[in-house]
Protein backbone atom coordinates (compact mmCIF):
# COMPACT_ATOMS: atom_id res chain seq x y z
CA UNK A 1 0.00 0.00 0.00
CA UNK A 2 1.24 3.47 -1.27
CA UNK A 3 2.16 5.92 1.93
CA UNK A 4 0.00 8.96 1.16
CA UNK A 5 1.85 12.45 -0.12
CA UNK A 6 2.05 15.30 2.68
CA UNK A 7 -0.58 16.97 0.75
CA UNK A 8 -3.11 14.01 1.07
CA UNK A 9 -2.78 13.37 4.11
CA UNK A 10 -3.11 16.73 5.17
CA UNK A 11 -6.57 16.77 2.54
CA UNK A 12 -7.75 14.18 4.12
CA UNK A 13 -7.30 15.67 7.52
CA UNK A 14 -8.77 18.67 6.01
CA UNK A 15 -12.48 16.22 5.07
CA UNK A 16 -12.31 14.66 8.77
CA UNK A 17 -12.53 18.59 10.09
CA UNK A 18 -15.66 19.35 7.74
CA UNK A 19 -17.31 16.10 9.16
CA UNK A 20 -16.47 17.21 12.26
CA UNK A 21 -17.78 20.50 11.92
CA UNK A 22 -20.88 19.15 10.68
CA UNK A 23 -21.37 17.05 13.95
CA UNK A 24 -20.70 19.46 16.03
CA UNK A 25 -24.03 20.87 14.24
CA UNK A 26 -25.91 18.11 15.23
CA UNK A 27 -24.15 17.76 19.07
CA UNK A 28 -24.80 21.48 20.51
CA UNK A 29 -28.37 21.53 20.44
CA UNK A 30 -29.04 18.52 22.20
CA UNK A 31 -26.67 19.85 25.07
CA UNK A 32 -27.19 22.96 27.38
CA UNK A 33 -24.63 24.87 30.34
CA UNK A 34 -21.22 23.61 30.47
CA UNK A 35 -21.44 20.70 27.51
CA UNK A 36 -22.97 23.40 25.27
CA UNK A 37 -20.26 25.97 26.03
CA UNK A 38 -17.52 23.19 25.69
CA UNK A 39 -19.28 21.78 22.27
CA UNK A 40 -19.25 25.56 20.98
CA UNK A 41 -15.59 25.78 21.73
CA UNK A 42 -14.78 22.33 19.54
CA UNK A 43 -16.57 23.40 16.86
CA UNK A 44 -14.78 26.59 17.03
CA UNK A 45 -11.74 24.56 16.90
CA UNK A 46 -12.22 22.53 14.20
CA UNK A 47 -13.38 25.77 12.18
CA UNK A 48 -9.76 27.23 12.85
CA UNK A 49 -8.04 23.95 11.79
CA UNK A 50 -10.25 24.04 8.94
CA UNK A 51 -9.70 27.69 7.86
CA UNK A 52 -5.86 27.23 8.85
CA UNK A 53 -5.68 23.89 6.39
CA UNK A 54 -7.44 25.52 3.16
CA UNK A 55 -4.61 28.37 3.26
CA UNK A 56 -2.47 25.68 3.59
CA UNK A 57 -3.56 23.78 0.92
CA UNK A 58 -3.86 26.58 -1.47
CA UNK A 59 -0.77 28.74 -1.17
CA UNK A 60 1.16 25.38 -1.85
CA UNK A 61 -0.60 24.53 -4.82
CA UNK A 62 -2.00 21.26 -3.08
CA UNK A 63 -6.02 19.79 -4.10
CA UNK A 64 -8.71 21.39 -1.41
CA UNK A 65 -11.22 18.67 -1.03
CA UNK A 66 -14.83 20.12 -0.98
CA UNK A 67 -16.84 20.03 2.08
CA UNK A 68 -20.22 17.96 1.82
CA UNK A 69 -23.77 19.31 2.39
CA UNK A 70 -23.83 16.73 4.35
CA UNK A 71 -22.00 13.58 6.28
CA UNK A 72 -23.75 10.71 7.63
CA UNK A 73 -23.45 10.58 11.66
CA UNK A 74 -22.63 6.71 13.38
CA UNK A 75 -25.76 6.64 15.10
CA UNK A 76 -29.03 9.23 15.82
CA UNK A 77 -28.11 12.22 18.04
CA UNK A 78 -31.86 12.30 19.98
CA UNK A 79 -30.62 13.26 23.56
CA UNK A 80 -27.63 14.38 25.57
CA UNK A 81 -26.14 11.13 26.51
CA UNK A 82 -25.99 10.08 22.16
CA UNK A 83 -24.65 13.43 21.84
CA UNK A 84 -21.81 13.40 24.39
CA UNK A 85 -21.07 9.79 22.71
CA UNK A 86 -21.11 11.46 19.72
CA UNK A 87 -18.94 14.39 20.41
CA UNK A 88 -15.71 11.53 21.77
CA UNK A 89 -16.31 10.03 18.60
CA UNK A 90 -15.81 12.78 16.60
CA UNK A 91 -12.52 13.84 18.61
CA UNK A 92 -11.52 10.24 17.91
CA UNK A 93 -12.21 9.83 14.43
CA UNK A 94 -10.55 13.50 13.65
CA UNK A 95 -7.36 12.50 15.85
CA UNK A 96 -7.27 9.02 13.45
CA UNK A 97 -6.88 11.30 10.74
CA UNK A 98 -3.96 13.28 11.92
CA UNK A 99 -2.43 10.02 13.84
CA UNK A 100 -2.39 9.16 9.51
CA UNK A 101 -0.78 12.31 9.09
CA UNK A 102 2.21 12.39 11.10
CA UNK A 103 3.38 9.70 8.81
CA UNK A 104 3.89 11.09 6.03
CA UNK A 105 4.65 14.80 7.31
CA UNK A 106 7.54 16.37 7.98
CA UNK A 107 8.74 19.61 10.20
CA UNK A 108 5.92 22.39 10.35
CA UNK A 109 3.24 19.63 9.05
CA UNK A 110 4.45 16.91 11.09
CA UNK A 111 4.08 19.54 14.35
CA UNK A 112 0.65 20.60 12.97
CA UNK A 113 -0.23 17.06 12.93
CA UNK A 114 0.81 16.08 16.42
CA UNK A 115 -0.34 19.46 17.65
CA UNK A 116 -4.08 18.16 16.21
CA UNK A 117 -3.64 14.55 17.72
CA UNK A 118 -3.14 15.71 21.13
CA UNK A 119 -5.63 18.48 21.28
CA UNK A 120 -7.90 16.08 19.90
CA UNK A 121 -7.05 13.44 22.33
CA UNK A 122 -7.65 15.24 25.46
CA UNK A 123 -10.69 16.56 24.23
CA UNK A 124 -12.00 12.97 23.70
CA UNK A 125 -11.16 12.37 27.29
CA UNK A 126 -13.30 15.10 28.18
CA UNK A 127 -15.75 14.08 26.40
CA UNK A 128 -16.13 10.74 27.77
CA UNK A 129 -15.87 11.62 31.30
CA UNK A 130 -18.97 13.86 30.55
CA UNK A 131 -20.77 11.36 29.20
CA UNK A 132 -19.47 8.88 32.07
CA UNK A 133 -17.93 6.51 29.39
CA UNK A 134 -15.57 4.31 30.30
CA UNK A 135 -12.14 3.97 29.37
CA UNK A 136 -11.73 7.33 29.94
CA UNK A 137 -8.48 7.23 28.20
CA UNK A 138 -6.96 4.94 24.89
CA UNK A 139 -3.46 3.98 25.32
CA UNK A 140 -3.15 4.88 21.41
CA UNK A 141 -5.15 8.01 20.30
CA UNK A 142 -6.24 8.18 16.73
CA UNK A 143 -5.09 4.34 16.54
CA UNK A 144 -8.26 2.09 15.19
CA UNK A 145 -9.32 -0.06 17.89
């Protein structure tokens, strides 16, 4: 199997933070207080690595993926308990992603990349002790389990 360019990998990074964006959509309004404020923030996040990636992309000549109108979620988001589980997903799925990355990047991307794994790690943590999921932690972020 063909290690992915810097440029694809940091694409597909560049999908997984539209998805996320898009779930993060579908998480805040089944939360309220503290979970709301803390999904806002996430989205917020992912917007910045988003914005911050398309610049990227662009001013090196690299392919910008398109976003979707839409992604399909792993499950219904119908209450706050599906959301939280949702929302350590997401972090999950994103850091997965970026784990990819780090293979194939080098200096400044490679940092980028393992600057979005552990943000994205730790905020899976969080998520799961809000939703009082247990492992709290994965010995391996972003590794498929």
């Amino acid at each position: 199997m063909r290690q992915p360019s810097a440029g694809e990998a940091l694409a597909s990074a560049l999908s997984a933070e539209y998805a996320a964006i898009y779930a993060y959509g579908r998480i805040g309004v089944r939360l309220s207080g503290a979970a709301r404020d803390a999904a806002r923030q996430a989205e917020a996040a992912h917007r910045r690595r988003r914005d911050a990636l398309v610049v990227q992309l662009t001013t090196a000549g690299g392919v910008v993926p398109p976003d979707r109108a839409g992604y399909a979620l792993p499950f219904p988001v119908t209450d706050r308990a599906s959301a939280l589980r949702l929302a350590a997903e997401v972090e999950e799925r994103t850091a997965a992603h970026w784990r990819a990355a780090l293979a194939s990047t080098t200096g400044a991307d490679r940092d980028q990349a393992l600057a979005a794994l552990v943000e994205y790690a730790v905020r899976a943590t969080r998520w799961r002790k809000t939703a009082g999921l247990t492992p709290l932690t994965v010995p391996f972020p972003g590794r498929p389990t």
